[in-house]
N, C-alpha and C. Protein backbone atom coordinates (compact mmCIF):
# COMPACT_ATOMS: atom_id res chain seq x y z
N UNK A 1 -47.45 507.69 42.73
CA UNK A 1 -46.88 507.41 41.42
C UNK A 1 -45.53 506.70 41.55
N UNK A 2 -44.90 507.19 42.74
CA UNK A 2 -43.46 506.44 42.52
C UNK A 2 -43.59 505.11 43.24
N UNK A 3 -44.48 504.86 44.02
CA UNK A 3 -44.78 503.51 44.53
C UNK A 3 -44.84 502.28 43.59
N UNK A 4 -45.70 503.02 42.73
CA UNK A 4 -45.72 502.23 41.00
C UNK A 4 -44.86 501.50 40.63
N UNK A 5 -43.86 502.64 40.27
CA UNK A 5 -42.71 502.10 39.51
C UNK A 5 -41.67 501.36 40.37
N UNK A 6 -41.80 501.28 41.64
CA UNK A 6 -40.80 500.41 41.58
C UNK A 6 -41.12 499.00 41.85
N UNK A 7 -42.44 498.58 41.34
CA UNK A 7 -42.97 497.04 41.26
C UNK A 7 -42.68 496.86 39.95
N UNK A 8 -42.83 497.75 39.18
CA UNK A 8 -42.35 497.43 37.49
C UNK A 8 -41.55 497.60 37.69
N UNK A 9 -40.22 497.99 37.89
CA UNK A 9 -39.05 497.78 37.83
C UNK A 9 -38.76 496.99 38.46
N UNK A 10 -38.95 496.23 39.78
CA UNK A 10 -38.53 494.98 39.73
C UNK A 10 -38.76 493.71 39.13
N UNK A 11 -40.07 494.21 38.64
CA UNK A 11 -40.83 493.09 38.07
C UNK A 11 -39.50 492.83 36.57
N UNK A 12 -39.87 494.46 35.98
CA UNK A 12 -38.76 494.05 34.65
C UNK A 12 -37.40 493.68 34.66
N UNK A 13 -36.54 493.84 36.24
CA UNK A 13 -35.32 493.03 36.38
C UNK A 13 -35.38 491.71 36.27
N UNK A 14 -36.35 491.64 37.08
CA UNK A 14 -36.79 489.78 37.25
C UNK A 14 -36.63 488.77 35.78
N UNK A 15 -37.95 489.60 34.81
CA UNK A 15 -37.84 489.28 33.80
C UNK A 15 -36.16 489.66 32.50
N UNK A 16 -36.02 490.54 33.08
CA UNK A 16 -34.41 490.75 32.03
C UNK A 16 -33.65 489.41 32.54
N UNK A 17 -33.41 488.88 34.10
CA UNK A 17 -32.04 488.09 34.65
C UNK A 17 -33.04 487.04 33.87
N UNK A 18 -34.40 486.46 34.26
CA UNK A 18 -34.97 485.46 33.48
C UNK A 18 -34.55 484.98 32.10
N UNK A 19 -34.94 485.87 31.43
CA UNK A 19 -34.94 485.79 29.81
C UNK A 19 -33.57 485.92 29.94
N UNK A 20 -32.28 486.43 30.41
CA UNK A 20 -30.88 486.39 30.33
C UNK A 20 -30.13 485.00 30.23
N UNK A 21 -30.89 483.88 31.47
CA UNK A 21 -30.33 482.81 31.75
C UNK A 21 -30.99 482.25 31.14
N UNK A 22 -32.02 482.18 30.10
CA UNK A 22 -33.07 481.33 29.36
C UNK A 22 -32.44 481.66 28.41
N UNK A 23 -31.81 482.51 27.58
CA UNK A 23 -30.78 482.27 26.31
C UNK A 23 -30.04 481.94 26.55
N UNK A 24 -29.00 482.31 27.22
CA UNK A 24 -27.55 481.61 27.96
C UNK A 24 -27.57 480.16 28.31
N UNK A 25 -28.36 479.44 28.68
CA UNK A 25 -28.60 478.22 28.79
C UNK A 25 -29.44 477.30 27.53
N UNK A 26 -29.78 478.46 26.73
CA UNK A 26 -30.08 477.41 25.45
C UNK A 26 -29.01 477.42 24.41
N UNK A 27 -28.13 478.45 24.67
CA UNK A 27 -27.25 478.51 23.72
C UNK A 27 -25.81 477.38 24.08
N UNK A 28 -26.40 477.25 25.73
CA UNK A 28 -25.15 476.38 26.24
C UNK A 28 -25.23 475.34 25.70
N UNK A 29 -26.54 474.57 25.74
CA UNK A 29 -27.06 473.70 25.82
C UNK A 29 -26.63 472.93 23.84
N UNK A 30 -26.96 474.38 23.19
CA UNK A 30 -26.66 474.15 21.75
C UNK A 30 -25.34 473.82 21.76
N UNK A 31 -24.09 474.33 22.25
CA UNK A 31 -22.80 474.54 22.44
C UNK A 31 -22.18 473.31 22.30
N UNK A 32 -22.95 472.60 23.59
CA UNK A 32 -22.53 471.28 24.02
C UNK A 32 -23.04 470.19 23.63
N UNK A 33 -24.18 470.19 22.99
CA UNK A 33 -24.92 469.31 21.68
C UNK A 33 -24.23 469.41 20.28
N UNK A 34 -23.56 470.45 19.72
CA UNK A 34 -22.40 470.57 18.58
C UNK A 34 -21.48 469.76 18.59
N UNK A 35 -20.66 470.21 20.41
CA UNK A 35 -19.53 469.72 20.29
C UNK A 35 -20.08 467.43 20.48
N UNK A 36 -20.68 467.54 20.81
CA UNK A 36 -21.28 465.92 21.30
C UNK A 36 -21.44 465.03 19.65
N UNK A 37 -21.67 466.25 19.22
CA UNK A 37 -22.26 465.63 17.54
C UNK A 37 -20.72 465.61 16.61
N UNK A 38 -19.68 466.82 16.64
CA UNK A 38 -18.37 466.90 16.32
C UNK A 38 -17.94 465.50 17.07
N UNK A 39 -17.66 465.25 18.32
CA UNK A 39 -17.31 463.82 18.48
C UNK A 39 -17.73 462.44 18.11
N UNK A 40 -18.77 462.47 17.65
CA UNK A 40 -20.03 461.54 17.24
C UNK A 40 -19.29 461.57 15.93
N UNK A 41 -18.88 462.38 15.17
CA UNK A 41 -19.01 462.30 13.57
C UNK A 41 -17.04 461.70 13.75
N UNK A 42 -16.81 462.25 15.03
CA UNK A 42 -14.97 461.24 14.41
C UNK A 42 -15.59 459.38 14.94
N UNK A 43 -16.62 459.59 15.93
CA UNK A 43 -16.59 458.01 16.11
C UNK A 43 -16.64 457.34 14.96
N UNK A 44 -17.63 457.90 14.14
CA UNK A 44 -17.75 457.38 12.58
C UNK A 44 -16.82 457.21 11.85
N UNK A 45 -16.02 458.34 11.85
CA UNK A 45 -14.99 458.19 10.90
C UNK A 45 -13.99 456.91 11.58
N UNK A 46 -13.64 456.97 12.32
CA UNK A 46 -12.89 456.10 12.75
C UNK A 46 -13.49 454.14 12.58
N UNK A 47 -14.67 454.16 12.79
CA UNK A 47 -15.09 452.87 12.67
C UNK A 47 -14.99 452.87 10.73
N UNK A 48 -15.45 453.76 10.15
CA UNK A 48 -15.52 453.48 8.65
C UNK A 48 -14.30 453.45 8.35
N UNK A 49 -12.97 453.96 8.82
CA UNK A 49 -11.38 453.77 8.67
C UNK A 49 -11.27 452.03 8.78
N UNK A 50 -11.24 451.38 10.13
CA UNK A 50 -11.73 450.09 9.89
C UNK A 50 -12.67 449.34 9.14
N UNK A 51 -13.36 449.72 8.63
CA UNK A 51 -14.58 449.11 7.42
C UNK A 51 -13.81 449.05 6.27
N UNK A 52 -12.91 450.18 5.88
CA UNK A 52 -12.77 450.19 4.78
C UNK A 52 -11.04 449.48 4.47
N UNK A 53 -10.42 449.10 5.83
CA UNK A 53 -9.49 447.96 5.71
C UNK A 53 -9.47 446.82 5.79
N UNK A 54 -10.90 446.41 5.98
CA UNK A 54 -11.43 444.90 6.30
C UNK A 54 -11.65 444.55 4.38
N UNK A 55 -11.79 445.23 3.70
CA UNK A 55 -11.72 444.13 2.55
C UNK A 55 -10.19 444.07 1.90
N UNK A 56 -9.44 445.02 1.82
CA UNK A 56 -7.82 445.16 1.94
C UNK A 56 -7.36 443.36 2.62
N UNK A 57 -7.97 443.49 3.86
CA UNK A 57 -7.13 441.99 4.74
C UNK A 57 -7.70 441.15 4.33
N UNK A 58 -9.31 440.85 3.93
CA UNK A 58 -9.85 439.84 3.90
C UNK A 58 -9.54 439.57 2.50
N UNK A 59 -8.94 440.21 1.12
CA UNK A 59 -8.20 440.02 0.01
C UNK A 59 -6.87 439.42 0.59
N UNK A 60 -5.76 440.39 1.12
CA UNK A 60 -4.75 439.53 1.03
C UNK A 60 -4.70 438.28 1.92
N UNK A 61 -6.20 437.78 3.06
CA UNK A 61 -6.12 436.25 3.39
C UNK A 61 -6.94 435.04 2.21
N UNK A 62 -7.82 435.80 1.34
CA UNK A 62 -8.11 434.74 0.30
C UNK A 62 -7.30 434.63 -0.49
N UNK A 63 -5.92 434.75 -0.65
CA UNK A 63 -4.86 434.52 -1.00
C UNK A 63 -4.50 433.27 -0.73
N UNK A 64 -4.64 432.90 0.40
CA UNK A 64 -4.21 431.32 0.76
C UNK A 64 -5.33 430.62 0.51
N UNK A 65 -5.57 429.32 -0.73
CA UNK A 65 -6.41 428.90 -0.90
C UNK A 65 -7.05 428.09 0.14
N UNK A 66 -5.81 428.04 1.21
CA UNK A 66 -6.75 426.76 2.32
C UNK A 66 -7.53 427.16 3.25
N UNK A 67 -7.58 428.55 3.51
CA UNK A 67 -8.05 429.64 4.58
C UNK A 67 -8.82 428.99 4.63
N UNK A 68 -9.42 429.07 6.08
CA UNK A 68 -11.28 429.02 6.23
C UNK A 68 -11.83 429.83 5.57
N UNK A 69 -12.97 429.71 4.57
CA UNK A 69 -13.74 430.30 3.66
C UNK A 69 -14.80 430.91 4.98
N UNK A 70 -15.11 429.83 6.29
CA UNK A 70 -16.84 430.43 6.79
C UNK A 70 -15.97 431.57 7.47
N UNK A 71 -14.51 431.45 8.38
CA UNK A 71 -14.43 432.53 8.74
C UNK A 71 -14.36 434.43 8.15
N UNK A 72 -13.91 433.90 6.79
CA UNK A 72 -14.11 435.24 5.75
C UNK A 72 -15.64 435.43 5.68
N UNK A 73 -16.07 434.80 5.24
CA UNK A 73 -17.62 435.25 5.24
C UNK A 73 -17.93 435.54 6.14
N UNK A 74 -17.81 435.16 7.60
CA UNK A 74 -18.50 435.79 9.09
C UNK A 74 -18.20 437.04 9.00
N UNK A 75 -16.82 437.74 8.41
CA UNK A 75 -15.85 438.90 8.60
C UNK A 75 -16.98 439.73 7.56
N UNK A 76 -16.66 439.32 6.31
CA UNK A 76 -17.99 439.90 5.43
C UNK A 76 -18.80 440.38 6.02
N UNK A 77 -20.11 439.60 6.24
CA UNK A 77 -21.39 439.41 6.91
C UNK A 77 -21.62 440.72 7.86
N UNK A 78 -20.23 440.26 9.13
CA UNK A 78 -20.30 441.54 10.24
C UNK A 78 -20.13 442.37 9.49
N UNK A 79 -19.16 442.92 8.56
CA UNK A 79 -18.60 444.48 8.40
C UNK A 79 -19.83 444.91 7.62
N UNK A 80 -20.64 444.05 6.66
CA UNK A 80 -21.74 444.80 6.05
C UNK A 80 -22.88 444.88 6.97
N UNK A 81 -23.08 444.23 8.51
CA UNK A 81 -24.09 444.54 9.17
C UNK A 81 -23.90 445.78 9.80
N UNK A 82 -22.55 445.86 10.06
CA UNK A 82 -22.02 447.13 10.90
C UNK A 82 -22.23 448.62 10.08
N UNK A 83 -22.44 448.10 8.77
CA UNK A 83 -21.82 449.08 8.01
C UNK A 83 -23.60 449.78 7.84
N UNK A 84 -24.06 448.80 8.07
CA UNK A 84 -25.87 449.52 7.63
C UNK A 84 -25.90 449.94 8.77
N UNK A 85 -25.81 449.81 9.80
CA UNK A 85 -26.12 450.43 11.35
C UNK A 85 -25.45 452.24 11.36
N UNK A 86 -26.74 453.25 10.86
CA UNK A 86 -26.19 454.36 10.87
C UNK A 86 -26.85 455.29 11.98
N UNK A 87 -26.22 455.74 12.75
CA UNK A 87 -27.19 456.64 13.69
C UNK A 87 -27.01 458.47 13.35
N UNK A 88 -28.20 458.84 13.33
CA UNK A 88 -27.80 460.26 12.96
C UNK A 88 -27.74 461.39 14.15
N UNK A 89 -27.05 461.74 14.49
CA UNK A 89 -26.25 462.73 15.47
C UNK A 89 -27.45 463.57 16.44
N UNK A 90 -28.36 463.64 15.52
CA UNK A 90 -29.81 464.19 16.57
C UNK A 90 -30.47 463.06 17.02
N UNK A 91 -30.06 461.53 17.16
CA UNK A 91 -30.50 460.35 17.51
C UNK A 91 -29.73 459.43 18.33
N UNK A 92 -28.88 460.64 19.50
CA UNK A 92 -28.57 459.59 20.07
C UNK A 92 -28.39 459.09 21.35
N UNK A 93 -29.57 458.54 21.11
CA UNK A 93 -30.44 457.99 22.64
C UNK A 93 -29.30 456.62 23.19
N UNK A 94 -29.68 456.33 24.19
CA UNK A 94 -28.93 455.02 24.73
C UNK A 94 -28.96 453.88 23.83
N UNK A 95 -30.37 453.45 23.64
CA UNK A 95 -30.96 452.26 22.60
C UNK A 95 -30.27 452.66 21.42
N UNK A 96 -30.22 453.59 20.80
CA UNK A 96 -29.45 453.28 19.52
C UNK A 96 -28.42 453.28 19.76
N UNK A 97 -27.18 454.01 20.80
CA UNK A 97 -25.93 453.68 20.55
C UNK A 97 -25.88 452.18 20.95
N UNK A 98 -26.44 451.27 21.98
CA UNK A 98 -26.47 450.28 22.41
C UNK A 98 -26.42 449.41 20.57
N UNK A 99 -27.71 449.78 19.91
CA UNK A 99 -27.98 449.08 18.46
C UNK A 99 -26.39 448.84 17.41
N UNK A 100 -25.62 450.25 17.86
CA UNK A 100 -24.96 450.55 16.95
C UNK A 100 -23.25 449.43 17.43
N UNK A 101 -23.35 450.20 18.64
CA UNK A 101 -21.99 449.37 19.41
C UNK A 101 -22.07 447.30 19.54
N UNK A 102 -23.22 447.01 18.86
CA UNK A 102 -23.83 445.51 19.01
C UNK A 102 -22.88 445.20 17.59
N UNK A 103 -23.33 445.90 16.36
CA UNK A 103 -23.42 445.24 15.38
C UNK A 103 -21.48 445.96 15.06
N UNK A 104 -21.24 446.66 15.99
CA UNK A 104 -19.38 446.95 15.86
C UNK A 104 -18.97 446.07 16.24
N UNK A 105 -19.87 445.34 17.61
CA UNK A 105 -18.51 444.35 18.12
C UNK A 105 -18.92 443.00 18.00
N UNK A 106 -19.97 442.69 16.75
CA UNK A 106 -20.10 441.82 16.07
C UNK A 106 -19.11 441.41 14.80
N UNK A 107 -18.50 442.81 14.43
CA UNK A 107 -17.70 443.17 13.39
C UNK A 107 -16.05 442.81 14.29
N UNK A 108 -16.09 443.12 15.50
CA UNK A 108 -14.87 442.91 16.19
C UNK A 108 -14.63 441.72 16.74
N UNK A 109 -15.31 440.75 17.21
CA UNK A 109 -15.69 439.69 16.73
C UNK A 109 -14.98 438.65 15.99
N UNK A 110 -15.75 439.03 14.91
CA UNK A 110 -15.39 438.38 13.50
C UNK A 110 -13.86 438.29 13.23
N UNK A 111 -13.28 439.75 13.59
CA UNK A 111 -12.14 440.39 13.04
C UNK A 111 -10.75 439.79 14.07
N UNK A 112 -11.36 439.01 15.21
CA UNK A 112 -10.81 438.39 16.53
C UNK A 112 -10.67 436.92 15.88
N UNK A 113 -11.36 436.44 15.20
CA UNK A 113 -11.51 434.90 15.11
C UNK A 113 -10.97 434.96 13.62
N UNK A 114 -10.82 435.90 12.68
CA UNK A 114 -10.25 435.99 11.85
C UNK A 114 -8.75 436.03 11.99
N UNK A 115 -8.17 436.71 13.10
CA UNK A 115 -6.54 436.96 13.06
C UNK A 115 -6.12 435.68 14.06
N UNK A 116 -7.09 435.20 15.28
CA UNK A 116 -6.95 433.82 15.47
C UNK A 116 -6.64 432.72 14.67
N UNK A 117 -7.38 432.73 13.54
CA UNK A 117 -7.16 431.70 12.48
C UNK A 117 -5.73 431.95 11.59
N UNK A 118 -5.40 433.26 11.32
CA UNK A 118 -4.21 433.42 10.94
C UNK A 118 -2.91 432.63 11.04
N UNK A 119 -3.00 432.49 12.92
CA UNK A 119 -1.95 432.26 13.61
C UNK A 119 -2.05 430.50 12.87
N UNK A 120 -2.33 430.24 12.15
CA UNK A 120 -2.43 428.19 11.49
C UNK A 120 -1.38 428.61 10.33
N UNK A 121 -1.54 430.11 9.86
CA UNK A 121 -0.52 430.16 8.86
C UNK A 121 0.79 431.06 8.61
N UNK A 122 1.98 430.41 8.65
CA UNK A 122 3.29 431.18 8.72
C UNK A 122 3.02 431.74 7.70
N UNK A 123 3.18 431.51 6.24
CA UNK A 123 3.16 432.22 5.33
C UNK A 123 2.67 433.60 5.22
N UNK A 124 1.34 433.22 5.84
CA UNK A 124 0.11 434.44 6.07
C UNK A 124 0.80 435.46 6.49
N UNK A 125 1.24 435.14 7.95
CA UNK A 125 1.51 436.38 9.03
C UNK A 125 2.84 436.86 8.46
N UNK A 126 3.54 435.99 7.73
CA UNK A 126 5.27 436.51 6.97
C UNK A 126 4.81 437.84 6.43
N UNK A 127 3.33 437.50 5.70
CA UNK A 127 3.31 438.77 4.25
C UNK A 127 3.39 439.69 4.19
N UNK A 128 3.93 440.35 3.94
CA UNK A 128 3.90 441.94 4.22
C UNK A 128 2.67 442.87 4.13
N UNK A 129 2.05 442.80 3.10
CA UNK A 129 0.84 443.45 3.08
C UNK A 129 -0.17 442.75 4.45
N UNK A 130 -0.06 441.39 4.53
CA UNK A 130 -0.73 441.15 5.92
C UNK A 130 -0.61 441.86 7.37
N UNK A 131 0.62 442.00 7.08
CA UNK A 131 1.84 442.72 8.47
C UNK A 131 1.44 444.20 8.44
N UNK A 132 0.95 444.89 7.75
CA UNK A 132 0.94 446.05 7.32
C UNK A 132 -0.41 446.63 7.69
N UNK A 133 -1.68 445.82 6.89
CA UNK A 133 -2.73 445.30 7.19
C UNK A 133 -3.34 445.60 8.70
N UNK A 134 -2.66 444.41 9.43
CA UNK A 134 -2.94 444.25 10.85
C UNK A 134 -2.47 445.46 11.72
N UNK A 135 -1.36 446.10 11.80
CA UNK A 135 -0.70 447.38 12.04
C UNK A 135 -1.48 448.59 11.91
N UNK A 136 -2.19 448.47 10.93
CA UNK A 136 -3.33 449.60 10.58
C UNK A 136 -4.28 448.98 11.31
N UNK A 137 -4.83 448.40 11.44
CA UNK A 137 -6.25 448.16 12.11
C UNK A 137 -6.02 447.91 13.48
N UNK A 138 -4.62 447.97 13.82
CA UNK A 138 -4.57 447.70 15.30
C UNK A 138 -4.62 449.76 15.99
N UNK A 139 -3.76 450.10 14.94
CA UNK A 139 -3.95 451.87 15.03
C UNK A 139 -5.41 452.24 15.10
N UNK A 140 -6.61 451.93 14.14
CA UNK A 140 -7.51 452.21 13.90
C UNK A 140 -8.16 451.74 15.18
N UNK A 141 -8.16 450.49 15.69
CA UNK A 141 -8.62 450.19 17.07
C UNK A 141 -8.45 451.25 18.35
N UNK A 142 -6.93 451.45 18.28
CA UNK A 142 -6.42 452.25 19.05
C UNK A 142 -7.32 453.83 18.80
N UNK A 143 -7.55 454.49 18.07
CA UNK A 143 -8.12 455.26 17.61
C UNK A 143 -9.87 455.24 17.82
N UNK A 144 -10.63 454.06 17.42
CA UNK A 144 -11.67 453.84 18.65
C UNK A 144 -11.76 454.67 19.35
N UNK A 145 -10.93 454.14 20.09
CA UNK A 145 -10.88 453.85 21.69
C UNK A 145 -11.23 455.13 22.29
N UNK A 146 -10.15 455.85 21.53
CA UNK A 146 -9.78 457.27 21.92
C UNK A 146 -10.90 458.24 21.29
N UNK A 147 -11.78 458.30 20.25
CA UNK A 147 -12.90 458.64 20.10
C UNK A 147 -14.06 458.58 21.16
N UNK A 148 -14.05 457.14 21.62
CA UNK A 148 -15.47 456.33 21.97
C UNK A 148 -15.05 457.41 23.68
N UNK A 149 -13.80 457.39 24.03
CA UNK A 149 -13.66 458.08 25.16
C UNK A 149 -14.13 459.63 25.28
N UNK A 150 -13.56 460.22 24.23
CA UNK A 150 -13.84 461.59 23.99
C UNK A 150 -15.46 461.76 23.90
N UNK A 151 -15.99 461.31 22.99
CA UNK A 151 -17.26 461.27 22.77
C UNK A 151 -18.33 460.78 24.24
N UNK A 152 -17.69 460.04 25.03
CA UNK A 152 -18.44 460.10 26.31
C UNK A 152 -18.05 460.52 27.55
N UNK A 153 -16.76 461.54 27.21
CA UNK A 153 -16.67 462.81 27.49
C UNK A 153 -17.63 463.87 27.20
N UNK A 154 -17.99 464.41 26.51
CA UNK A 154 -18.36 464.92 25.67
C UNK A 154 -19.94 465.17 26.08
N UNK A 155 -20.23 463.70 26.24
CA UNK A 155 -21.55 463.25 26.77
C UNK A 155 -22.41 463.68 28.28
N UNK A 156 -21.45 463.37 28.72
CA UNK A 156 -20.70 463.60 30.54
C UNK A 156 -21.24 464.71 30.91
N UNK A 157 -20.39 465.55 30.40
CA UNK A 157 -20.32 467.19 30.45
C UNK A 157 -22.15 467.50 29.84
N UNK A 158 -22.47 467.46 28.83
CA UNK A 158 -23.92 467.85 28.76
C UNK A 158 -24.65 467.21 29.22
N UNK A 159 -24.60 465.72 29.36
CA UNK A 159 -25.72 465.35 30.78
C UNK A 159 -25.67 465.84 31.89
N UNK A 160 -24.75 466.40 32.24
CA UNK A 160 -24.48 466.92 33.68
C UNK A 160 -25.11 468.28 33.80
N UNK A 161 -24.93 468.93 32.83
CA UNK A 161 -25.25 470.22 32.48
C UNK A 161 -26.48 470.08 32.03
N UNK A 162 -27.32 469.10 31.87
CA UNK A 162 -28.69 469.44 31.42
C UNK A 162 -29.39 469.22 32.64
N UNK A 163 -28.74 467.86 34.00
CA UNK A 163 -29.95 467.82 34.66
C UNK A 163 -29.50 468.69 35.71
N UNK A 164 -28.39 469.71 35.70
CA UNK A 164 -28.18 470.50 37.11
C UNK A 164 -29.56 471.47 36.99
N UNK A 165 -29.89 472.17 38.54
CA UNK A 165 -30.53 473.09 38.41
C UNK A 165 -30.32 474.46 38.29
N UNK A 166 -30.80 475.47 37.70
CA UNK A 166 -31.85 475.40 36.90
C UNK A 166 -32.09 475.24 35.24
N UNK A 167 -31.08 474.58 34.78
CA UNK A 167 -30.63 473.80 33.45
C UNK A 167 -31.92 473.05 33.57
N UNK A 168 -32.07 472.14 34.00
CA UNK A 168 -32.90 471.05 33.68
C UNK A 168 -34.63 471.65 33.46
N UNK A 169 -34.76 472.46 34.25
CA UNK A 169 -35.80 473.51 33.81
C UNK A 169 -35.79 473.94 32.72
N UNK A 170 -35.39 474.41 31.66
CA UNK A 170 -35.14 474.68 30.80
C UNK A 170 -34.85 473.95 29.67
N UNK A 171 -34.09 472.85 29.88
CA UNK A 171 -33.67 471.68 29.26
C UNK A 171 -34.91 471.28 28.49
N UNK A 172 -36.27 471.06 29.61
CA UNK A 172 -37.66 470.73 29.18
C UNK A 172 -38.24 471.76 28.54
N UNK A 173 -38.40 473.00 28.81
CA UNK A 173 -38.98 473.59 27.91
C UNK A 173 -38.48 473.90 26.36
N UNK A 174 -37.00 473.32 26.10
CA UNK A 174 -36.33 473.30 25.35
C UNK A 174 -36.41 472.15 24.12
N UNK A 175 -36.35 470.99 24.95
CA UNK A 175 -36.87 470.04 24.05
C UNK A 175 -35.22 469.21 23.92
N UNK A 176 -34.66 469.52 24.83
CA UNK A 176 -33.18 469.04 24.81
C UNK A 176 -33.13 467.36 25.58
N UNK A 177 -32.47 466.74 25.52
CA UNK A 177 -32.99 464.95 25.85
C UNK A 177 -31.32 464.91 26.42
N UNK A 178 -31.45 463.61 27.31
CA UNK A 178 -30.39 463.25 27.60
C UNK A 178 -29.63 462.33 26.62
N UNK A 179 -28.31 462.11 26.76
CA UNK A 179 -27.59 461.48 25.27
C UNK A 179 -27.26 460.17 25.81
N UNK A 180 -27.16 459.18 25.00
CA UNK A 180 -26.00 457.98 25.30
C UNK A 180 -24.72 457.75 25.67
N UNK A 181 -24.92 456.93 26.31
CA UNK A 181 -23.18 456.95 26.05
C UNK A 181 -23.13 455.27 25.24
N UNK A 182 -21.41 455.17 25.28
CA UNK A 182 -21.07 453.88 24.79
C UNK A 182 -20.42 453.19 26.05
N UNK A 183 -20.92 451.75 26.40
CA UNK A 183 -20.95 451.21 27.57
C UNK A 183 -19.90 449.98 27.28
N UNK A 184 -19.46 449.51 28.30
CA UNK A 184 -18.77 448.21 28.08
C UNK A 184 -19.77 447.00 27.17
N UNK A 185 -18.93 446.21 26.43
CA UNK A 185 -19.60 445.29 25.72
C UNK A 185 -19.93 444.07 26.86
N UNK A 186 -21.15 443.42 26.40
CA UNK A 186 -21.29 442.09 27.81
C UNK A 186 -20.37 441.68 27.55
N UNK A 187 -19.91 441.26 29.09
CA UNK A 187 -19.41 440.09 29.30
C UNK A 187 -17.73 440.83 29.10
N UNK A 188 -17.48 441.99 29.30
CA UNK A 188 -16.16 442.20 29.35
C UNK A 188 -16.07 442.33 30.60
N UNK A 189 -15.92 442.15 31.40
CA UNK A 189 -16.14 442.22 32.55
C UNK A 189 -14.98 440.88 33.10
N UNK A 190 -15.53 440.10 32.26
CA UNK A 190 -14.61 438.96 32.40
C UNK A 190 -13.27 438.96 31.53
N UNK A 191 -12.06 438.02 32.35
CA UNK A 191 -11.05 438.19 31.26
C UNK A 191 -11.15 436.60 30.24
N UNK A 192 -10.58 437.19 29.27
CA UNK A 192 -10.68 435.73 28.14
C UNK A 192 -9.55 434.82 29.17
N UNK A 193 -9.96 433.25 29.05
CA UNK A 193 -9.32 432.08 29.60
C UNK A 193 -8.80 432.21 28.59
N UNK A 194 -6.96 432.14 28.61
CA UNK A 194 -5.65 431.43 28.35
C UNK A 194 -5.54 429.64 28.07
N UNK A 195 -5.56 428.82 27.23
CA UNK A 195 -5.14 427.20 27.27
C UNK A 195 -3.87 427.25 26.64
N UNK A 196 -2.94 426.38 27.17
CA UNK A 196 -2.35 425.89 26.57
C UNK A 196 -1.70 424.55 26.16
């Protein structure tokens, strides 16, 4: 009789440390998918902070009747393509952040060849609300940055943690996926040529 019990009792340790590290690791797993989605939701905020100062600047430059009209419209164009590009926080695979970071720095872009063109007008850059304008969206850039970092921080840490072992075991029976990150844009790699 006592021979018995101590195959069930090891058997039921086995299964207690099992089922112990099979919640503990889904709850990690939840932990670090929250916090991935909490960073995900400031990337947003921060790009819609810039969305929503791009018609602010692109008002006080149709102010100058001589502006380039196609470069305002390119500025347009991007910020409303950028602006439909929404990814939702349980969606975010490589391919869509790739989708999403395309049609931002299509918007950044725009917003490059827009303050380029500036520089044709003293008046422009004098204005105060222009001056003011640019100051904020150079913060808001700055602010990016510091999101897009955190957030693939963020990323880092639970990819790492999903494919260690015996995480990654679990990971699959879980239904947990690996996340994106946000990658350099092409071609940064190179620096912009200087003429003068």
């Amino acid at each position: 009789m006592k021979k018995a019990i101590i195959p069930i009792l090891i058997i039921a340790v086995v299964g207690i440390f099992v089922y112990t590290k099979a919640v503990g690791t889904y709850n990690q797993f939840v932990q670090t998918e929250e916090n991935i989605n909490g960073k995900w939701a400031e990337v947003e905020t921060q790009y819609q902070r810039r969305s929503d100062l791009i018609p602010n600047l692109v008002n006080t430059v149709k102010g100058y009747a001589d502006f380039e009209k196609e470069t305002l419209q390119g500025v347009i164009e991007a910020r409303a393509k950028a602006t439909s590009v929404n990814i939702n926080a349980d969606e975010l695979t490589p391919e869509k952040i790739a989708q999403f970071q395309q049609a931002q720095d299509q918007l950044s872009g725009s917003l490059s060849r827009l303050l380029v063109a500036v520089e044709r007008y003293p008046d422009l850059k004098a204005n105060q609300n222009f001056l003011d304008l640019q100051a904020q969206l150079e913060g808001t850039e700055n602010r990016i940055a510091v999101a897009r970092r955190n957030f693939n921080q963020s990323v880092q840490s639970y990819n790492s943690n999903l494919r260690t072992f015996p995480n990654n075991i679990f990971a699959g029976w879980y239904g947990f996926d690996k996340k994106g990150y946000f990658e350099a844009s092409e071609g940064a790699e190179n620096a912009p040529s200087v003429e003068f």
